[in-house]
N, C-alpha and C. Protein backbone atom coordinates (compact mmCIF):
# COMPACT_ATOMS: atom_id res chain seq x y z
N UNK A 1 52.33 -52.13 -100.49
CA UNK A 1 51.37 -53.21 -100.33
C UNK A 1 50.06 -52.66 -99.76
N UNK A 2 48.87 -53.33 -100.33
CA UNK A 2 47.86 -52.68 -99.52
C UNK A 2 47.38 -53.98 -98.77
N UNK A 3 46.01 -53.96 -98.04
CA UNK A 3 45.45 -54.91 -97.21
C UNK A 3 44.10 -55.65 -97.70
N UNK A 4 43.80 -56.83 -97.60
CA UNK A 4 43.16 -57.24 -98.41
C UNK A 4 42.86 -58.20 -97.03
N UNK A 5 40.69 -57.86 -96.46
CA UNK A 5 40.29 -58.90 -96.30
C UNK A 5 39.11 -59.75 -96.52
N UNK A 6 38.73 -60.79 -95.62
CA UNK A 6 37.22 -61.67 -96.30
C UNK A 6 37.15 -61.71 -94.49
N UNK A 7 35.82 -61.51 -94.83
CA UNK A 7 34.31 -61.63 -93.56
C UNK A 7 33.77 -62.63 -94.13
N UNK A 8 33.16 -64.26 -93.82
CA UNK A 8 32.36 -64.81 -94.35
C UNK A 8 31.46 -64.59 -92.82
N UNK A 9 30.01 -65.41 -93.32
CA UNK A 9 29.17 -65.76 -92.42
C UNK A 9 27.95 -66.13 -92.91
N UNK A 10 27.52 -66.97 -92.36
CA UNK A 10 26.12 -67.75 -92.45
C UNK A 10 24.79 -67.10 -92.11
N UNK A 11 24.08 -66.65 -92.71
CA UNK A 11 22.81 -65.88 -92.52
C UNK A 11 21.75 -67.08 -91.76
N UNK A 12 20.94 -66.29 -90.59
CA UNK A 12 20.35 -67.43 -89.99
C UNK A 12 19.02 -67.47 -90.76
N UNK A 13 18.69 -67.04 -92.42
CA UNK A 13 17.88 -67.34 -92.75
C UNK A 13 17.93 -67.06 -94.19
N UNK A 14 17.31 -67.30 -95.40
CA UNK A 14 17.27 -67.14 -96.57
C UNK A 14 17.53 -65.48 -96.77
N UNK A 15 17.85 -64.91 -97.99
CA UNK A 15 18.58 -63.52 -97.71
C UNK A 15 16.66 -62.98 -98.05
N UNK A 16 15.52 -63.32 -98.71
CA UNK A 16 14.34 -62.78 -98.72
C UNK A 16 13.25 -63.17 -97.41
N UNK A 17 14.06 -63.56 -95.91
CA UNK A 17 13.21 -63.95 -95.03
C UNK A 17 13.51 -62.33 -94.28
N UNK A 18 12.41 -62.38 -93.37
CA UNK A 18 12.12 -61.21 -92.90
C UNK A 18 12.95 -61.64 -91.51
N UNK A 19 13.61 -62.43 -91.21
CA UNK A 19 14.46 -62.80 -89.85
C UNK A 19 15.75 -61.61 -90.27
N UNK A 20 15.94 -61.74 -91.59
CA UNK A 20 17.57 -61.39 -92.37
C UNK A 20 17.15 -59.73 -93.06
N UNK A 21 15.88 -59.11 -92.92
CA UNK A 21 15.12 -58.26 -93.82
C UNK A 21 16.37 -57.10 -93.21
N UNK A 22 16.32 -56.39 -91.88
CA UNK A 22 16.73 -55.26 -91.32
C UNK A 22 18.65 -55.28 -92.21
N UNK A 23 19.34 -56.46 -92.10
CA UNK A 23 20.67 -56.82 -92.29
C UNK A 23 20.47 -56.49 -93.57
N UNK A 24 19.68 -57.34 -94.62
CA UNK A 24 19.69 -56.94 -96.07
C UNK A 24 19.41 -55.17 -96.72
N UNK A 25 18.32 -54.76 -95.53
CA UNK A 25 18.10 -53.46 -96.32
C UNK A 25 19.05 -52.19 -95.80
N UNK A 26 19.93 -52.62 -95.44
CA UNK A 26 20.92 -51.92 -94.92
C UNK A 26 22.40 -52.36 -95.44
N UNK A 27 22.42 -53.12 -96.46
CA UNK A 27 23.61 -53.35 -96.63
C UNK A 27 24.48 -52.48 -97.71
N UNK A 28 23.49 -51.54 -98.86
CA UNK A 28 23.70 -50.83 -99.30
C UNK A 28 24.16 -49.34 -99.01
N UNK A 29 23.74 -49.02 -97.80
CA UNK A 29 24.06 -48.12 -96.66
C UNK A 29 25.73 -48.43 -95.94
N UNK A 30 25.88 -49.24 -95.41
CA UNK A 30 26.74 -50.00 -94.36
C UNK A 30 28.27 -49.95 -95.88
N UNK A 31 27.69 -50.86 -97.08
CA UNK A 31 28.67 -51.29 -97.95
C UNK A 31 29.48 -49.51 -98.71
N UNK A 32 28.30 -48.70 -98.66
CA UNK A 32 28.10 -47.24 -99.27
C UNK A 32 29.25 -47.04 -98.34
N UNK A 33 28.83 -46.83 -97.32
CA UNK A 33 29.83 -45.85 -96.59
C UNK A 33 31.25 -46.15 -96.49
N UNK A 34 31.90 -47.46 -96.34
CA UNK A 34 33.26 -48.29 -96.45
C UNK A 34 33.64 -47.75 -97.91
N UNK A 35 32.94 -47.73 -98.78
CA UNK A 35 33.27 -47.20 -100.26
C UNK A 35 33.48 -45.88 -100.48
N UNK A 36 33.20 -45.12 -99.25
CA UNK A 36 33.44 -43.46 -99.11
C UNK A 36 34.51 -43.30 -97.77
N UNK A 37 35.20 -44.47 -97.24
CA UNK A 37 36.12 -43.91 -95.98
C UNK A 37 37.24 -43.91 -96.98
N UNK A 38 38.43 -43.39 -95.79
CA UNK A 38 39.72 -42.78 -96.29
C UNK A 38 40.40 -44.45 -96.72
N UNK A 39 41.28 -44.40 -97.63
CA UNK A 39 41.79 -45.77 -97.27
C UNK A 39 41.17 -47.08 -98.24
N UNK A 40 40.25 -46.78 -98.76
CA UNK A 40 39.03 -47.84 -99.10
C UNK A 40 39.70 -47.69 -100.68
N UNK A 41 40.20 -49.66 -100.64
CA UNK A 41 40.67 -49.74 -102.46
C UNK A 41 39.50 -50.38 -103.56
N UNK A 42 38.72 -51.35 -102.93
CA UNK A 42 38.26 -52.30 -103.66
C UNK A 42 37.88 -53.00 -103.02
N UNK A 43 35.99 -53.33 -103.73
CA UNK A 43 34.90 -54.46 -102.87
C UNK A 43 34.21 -55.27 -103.72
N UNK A 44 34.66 -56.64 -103.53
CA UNK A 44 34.22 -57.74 -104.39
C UNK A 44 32.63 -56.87 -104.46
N UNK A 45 32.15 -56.78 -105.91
CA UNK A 45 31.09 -56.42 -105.48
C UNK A 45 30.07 -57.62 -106.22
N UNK A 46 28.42 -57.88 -106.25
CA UNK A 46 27.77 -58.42 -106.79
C UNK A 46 26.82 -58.22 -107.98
N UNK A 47 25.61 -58.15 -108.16
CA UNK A 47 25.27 -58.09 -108.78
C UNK A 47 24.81 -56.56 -109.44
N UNK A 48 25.01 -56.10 -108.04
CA UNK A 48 24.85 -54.32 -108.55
C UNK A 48 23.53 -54.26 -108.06
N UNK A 49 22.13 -55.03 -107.70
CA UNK A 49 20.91 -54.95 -107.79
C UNK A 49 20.69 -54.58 -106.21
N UNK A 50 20.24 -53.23 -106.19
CA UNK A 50 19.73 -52.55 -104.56
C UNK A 50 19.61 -53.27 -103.79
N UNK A 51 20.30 -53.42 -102.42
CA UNK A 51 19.48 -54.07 -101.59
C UNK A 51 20.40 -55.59 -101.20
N UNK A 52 21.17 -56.18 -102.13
CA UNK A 52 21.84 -57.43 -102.14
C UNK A 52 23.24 -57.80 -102.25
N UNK A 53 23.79 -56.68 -101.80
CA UNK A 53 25.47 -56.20 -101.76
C UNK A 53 26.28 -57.69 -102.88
N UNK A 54 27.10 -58.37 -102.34
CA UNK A 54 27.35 -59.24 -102.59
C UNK A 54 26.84 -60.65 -102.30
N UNK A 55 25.75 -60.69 -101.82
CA UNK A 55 24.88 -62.20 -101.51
C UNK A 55 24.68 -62.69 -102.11
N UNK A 56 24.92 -62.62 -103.75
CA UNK A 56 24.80 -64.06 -104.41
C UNK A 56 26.56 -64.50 -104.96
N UNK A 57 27.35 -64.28 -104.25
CA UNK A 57 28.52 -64.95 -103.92
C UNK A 57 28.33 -65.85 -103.23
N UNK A 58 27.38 -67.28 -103.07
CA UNK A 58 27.44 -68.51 -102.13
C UNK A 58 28.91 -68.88 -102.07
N UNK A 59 28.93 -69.39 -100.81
CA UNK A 59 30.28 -70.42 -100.33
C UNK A 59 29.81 -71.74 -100.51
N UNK A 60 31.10 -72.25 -101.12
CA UNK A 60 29.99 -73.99 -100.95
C UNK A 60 28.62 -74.32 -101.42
N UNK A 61 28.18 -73.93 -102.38
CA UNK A 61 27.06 -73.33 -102.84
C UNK A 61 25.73 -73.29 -102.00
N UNK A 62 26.43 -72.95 -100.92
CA UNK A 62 24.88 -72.35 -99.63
C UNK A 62 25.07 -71.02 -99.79
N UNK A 63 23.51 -71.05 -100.35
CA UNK A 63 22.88 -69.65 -100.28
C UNK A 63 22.97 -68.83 -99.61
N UNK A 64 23.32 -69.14 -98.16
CA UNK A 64 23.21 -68.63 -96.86
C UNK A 64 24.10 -67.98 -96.25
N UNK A 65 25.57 -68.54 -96.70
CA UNK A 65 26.62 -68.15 -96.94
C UNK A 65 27.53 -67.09 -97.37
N UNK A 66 27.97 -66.03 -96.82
CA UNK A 66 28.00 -64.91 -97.64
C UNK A 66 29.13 -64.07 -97.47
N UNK A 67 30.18 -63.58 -98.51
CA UNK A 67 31.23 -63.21 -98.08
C UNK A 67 31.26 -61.81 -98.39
N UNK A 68 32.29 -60.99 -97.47
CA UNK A 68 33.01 -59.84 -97.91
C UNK A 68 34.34 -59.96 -98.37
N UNK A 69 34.50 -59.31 -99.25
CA UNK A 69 35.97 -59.22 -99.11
C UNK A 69 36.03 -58.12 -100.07
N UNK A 70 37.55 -57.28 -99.50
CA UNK A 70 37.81 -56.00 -100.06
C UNK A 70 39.38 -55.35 -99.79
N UNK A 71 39.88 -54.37 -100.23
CA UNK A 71 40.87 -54.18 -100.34
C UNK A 71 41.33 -52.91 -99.48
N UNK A 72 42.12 -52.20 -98.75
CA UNK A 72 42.31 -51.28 -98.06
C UNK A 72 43.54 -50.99 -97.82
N UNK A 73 43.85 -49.33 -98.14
CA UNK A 73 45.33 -49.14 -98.38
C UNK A 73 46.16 -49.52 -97.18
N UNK A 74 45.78 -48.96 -95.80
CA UNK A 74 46.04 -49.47 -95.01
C UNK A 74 45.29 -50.25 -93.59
N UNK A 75 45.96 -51.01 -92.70
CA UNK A 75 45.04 -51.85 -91.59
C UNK A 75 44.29 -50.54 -90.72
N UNK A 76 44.83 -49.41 -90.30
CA UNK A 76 44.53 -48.60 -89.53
C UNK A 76 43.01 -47.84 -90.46
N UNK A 77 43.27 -47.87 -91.89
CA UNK A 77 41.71 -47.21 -92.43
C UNK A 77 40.84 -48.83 -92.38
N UNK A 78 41.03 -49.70 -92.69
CA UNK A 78 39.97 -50.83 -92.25
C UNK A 78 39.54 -50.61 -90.90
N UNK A 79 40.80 -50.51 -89.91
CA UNK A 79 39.87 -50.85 -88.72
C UNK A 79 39.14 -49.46 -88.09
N UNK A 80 39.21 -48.41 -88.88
CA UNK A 80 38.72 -46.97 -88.42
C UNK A 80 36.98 -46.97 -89.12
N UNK A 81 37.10 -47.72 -90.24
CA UNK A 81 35.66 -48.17 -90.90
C UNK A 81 35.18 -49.41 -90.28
N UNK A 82 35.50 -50.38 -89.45
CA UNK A 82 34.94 -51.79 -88.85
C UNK A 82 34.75 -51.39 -87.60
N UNK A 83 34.91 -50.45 -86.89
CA UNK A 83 35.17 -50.23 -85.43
C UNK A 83 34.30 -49.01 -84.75
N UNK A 84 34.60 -48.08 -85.74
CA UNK A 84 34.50 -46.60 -85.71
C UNK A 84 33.49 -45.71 -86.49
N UNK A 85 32.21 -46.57 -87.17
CA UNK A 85 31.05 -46.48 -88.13
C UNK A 85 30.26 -46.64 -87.50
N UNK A 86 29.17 -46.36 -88.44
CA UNK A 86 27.80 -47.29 -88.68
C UNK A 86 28.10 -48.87 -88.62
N UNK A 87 29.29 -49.11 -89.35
CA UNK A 87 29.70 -50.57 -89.80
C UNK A 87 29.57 -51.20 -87.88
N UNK A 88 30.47 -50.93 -87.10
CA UNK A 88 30.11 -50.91 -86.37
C UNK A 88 29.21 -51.85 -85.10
N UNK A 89 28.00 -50.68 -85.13
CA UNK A 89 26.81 -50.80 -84.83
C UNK A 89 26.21 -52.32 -84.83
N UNK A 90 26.07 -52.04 -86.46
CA UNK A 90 25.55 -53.37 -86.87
C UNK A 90 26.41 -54.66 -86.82
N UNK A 91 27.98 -54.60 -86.91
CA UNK A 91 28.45 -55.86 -86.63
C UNK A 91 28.33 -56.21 -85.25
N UNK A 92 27.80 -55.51 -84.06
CA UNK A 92 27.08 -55.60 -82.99
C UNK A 92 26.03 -56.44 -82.65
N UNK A 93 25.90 -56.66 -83.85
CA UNK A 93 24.06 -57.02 -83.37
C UNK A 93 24.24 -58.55 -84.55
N UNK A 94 25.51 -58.82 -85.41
CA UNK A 94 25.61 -59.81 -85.91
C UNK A 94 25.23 -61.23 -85.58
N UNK A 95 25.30 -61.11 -84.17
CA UNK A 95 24.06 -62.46 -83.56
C UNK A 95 22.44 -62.53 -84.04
N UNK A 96 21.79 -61.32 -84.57
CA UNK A 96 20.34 -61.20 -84.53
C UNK A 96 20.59 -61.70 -86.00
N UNK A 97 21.63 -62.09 -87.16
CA UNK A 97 21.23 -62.24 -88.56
C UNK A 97 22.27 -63.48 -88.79
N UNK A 98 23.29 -63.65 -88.18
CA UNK A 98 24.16 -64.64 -88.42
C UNK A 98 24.07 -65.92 -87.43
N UNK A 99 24.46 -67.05 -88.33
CA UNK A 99 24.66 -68.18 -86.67
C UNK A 99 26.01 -68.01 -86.73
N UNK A 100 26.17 -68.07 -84.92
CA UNK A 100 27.97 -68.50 -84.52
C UNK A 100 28.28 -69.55 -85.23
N UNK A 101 29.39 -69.00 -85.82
CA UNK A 101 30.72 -70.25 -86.54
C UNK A 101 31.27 -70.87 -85.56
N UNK A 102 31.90 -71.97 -85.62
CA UNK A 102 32.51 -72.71 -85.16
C UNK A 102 33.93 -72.36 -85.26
N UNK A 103 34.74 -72.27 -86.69
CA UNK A 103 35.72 -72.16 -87.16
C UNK A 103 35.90 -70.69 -87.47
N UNK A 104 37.29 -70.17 -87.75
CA UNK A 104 37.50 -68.70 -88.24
C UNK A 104 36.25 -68.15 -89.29
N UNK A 105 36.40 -67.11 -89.30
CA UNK A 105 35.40 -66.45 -90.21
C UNK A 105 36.12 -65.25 -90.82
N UNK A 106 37.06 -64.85 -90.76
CA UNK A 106 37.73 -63.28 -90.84
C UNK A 106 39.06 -63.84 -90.85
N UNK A 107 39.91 -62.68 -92.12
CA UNK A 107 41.44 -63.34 -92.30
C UNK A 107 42.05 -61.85 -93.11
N UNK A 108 42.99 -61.47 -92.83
CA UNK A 108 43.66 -60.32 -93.55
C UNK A 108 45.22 -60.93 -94.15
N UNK A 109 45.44 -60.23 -95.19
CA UNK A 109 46.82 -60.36 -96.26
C UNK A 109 47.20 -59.41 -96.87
N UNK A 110 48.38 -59.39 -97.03
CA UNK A 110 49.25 -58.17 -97.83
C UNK A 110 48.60 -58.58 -99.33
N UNK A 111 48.39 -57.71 -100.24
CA UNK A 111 48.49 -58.02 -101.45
C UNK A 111 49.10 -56.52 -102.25
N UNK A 112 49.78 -57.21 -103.06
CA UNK A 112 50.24 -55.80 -104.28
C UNK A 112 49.14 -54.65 -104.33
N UNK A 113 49.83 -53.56 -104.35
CA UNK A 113 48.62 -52.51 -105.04
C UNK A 113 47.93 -52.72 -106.46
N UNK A 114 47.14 -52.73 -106.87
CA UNK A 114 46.63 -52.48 -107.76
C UNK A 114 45.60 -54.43 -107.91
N UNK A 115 46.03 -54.99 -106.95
CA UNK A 115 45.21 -56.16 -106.82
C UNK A 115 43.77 -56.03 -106.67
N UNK A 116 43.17 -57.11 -106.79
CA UNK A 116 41.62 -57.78 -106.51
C UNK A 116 41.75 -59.04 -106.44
N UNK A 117 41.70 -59.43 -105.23
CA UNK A 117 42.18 -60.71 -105.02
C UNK A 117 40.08 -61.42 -105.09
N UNK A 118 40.95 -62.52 -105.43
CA UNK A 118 39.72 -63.70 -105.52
C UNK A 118 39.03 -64.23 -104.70
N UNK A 119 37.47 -64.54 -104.56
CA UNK A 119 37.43 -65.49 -103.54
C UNK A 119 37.25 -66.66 -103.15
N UNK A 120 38.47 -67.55 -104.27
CA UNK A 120 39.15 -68.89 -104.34
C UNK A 120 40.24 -68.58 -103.02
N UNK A 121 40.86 -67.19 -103.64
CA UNK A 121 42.44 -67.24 -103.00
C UNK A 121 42.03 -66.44 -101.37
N UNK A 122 40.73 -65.89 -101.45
CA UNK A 122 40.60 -65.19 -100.20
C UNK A 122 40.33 -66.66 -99.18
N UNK A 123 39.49 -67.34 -99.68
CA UNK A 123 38.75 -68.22 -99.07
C UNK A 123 40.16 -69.45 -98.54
N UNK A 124 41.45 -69.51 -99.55
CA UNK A 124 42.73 -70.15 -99.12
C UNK A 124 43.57 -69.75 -98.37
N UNK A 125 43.65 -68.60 -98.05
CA UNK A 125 44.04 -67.83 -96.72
C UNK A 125 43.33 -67.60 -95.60
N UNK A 126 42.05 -67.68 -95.60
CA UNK A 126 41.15 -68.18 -94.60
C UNK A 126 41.66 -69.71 -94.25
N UNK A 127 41.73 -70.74 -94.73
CA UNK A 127 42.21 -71.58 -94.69
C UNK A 127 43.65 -72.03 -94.16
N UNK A 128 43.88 -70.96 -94.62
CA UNK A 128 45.86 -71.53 -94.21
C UNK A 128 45.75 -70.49 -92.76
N UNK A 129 45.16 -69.61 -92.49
CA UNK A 129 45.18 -68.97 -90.82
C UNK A 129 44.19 -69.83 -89.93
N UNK A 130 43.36 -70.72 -90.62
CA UNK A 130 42.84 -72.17 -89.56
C UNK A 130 43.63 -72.98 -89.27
N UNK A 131 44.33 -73.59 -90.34
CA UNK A 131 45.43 -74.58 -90.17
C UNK A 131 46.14 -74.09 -89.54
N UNK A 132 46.83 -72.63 -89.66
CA UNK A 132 48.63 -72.71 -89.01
C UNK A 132 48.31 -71.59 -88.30
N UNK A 133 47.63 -70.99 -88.01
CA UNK A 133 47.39 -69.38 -87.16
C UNK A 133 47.74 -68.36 -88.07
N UNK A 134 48.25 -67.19 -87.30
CA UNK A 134 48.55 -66.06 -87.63
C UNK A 134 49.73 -66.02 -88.21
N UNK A 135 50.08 -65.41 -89.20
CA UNK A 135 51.51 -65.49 -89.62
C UNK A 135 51.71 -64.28 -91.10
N UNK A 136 52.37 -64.45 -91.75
CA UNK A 136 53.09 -63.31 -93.02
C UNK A 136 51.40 -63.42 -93.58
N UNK A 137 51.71 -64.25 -93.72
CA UNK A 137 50.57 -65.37 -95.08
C UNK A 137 49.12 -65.06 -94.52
N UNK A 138 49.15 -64.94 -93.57
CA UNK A 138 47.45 -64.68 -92.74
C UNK A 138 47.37 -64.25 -91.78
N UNK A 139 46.79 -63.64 -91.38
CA UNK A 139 46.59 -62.83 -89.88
C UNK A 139 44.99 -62.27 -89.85
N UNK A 140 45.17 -62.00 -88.44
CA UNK A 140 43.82 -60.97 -87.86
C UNK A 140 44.31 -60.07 -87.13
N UNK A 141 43.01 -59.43 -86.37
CA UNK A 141 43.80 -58.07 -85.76
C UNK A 141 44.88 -58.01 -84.38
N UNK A 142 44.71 -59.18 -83.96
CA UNK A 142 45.74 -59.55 -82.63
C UNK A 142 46.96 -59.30 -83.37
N UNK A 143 47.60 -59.93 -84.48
CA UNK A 143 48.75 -59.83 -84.98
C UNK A 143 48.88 -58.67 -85.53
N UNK A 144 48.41 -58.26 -86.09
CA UNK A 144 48.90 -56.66 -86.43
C UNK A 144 49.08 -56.08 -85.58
N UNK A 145 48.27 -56.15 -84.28
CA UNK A 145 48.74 -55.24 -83.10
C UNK A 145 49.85 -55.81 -82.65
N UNK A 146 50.73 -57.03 -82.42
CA UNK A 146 51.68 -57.51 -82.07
C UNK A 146 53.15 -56.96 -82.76
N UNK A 147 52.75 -57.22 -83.97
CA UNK A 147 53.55 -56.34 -85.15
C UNK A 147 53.81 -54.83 -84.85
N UNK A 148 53.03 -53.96 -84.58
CA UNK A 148 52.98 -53.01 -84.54
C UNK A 148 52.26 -51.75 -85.62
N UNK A 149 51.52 -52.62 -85.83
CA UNK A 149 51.10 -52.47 -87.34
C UNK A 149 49.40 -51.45 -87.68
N UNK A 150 49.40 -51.37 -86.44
CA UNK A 150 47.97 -50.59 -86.17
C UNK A 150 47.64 -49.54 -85.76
């Protein structure tokens, strides 16, 4: 089985405002390097066009809205690229480009090898770890460490 997750989040401004400029011109950099760690299966990707990783994936059709999601052989190479990067850094400073959510934003799942999961079905496991917590079906990184899994 490999690991499969979704990052959403709300940009605190249109993806061509200069509030969101530093986050956007770096996402090709940030997305580059996760696509070169050990471990790294598969990244919803977008339009291919420099500069705009996956941002015209709206949620809910707000623009603003913007998801990751990607695939990773195992939890220990995700969290060695989210933790232990450049990636990092900048999810550091995710207050200067995102507004605080209210509700979950981040959700991990087993999926078969050779998957690409959707982000209907990513966005329903986000969903089912709001409703019911952590569990087989959904988790974050508290539970994997509980598991032993990290």
């Amino acid at each position: 089985m490999h690991l499969a997750e979704l990052n959403i989040g709300r940009l605190i401004a249109p993806t061509d405002d200069p509030r969101v400029a530093e986050f956007m011109n770096n996402l090709d950099l940030i997305n580059g390097l996760g696509k070169r760690m050990p471990g790294f299966v598969w990244m919803m990707e977008g339009s291919g066009e420099p500069g705009k990783g996956n941002t015209e994936a709206h949620l809910d059709g707000d623009p603003q809205f913007v998801a990751n999601l990607s695939v990773w052989e195992t939890p220990a190479q995700l969290r060695t690229y989210v933790f232990d990067t450049l990636h990092a850094r900048f999810m550091n400073r995710s207050k200067e480009w995102f507004e605080t959510l209210v509700q979950m934003h981040f959700v991990m799942w087993w999926v078969p090898e050779g998957t690409q999961p959707t982000l209907d079905e990513a966005m329903a496991k986000l969903q089912h770890r709001q409703t019911h917590g952590d569990s087989e079906e959904a988790f974050g990184w508290d539970w994997l460490r509980a598991k032993d899994q990290l």
